[in-house]
C-alpha atoms as a PDB file:
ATOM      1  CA  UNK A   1     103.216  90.090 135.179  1.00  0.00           C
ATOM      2  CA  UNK A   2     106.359  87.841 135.138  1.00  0.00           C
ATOM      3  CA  UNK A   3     107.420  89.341 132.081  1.00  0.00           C
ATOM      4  CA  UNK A   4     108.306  92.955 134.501  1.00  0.00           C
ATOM      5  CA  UNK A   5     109.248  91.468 137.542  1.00  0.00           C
ATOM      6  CA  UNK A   6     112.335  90.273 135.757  1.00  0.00           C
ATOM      7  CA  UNK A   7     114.931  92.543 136.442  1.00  0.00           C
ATOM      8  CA  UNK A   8     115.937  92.577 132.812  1.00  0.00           C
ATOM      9  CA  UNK A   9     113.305  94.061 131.504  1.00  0.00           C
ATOM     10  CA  UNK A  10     112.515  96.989 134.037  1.00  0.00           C
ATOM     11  CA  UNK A  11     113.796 100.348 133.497  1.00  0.00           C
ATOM     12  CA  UNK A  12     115.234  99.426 129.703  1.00  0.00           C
ATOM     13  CA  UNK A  13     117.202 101.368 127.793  1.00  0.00           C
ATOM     14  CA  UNK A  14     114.898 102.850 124.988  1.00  0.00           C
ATOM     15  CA  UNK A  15     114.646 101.308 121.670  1.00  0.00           C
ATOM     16  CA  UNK A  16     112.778 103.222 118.612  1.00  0.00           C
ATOM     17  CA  UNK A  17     109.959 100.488 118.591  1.00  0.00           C
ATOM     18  CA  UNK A  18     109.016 100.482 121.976  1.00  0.00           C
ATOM     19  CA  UNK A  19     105.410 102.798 123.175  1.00  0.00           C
ATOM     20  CA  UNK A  20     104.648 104.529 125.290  1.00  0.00           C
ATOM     21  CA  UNK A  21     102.646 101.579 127.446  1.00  0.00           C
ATOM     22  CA  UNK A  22     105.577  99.445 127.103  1.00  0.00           C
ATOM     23  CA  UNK A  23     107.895 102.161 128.672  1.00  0.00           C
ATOM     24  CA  UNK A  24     105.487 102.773 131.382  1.00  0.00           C
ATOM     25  CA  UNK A  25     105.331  99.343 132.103  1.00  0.00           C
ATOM     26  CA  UNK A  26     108.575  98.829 132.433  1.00  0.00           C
ATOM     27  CA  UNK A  27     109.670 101.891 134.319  1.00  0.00           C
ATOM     28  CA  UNK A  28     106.575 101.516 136.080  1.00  0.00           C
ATOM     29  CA  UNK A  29     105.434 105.219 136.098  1.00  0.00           C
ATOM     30  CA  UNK A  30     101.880 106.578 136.012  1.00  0.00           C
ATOM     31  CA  UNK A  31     100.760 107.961 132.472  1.00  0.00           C
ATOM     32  CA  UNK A  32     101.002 111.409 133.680  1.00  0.00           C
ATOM     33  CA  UNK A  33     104.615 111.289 134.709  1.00  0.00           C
ATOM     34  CA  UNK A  34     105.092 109.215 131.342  1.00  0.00           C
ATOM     35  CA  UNK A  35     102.823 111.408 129.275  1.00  0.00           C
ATOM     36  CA  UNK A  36     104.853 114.501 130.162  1.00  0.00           C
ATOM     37  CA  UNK A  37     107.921 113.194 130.126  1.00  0.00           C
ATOM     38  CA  UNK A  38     106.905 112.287 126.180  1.00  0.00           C
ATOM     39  CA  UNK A  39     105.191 115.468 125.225  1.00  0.00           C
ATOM     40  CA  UNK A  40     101.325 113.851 125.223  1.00  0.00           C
ATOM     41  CA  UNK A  41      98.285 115.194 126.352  1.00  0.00           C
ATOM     42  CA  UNK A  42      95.527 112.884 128.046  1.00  0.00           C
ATOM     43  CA  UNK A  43      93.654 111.037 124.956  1.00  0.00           C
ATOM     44  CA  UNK A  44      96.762 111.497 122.751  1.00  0.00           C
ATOM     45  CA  UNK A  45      96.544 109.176 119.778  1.00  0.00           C
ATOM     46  CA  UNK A  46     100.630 109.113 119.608  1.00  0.00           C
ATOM     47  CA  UNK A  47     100.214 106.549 123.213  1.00  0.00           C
ATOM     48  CA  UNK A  48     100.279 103.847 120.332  1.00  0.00           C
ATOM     49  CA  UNK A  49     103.218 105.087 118.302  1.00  0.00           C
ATOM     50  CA  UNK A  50     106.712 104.139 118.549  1.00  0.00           C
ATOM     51  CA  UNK A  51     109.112 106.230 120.508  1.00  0.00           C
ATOM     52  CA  UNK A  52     110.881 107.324 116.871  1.00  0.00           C
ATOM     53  CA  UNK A  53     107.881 108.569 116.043  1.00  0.00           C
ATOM     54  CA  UNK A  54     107.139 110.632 118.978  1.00  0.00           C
ATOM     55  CA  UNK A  55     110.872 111.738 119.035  1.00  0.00           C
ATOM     56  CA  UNK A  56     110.889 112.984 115.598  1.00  0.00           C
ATOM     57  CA  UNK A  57     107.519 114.485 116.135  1.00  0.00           C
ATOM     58  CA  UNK A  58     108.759 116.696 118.712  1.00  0.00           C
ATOM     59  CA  UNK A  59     112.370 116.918 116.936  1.00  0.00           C
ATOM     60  CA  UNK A  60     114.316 115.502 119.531  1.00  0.00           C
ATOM     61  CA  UNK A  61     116.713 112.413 119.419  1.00  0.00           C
ATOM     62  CA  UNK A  62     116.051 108.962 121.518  1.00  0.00           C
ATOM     63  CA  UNK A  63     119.240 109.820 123.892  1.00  0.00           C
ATOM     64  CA  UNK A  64     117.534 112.963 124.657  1.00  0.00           C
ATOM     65  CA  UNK A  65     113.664 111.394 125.459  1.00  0.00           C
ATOM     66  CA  UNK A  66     115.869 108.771 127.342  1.00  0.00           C
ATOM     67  CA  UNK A  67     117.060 111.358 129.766  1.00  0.00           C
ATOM     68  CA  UNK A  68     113.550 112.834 129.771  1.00  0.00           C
ATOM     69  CA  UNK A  69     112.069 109.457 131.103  1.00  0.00           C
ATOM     70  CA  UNK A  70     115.341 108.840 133.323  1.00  0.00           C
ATOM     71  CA  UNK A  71     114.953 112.509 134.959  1.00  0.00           C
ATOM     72  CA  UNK A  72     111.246 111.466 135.355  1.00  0.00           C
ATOM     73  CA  UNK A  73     111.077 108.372 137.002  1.00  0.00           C
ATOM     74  CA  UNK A  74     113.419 109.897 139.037  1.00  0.00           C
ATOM     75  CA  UNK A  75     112.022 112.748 140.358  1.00  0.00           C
ATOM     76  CA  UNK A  76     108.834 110.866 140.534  1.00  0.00           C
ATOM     77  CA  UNK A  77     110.152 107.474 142.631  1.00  0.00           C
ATOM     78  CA  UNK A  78     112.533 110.350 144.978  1.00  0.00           C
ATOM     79  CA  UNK A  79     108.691 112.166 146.005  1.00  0.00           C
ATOM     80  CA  UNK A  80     107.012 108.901 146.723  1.00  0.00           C
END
């Protein structure tokens, strides 16, 4: 828990190792914002692979699931 309250580590930048959990942890979005934003369907198996692997999966770059996420938690924290 202290690890996300610092302000360093909420809403990072996306790195190629980082999951799916991790990012929703840290943007602190509900899987179904996160799993849409990342292309997953509920019981996806890719929740445990690395963002590289979901971006090349669904041939897109990291800079472009980035603004996926960003546009997400957005819209999402701008309806609650």
């Amino acid at each position: 828990t202290i690890y996300w309250m610092d302000p360093a580590h909420q809403d990072q930048p996306l790195a190629g190792w980082m999951t799916p959990r991790y990012v929703a942890q840290s943007y602190k979005l509900p899987p179904e914002v996160l799993g849409e934003a990342l292309f997953m369907v509920k019981g996806d198996k890719m929740r445990r692979q690395s963002l590289d692997t979901i971006a090349a999966h669904n041939d897109m770059t990291l800079a472009e699931l980035q603004t996926r996420i960003t546009d997400a938690a957005t819209a999402w924290r701008d309806a609650k």
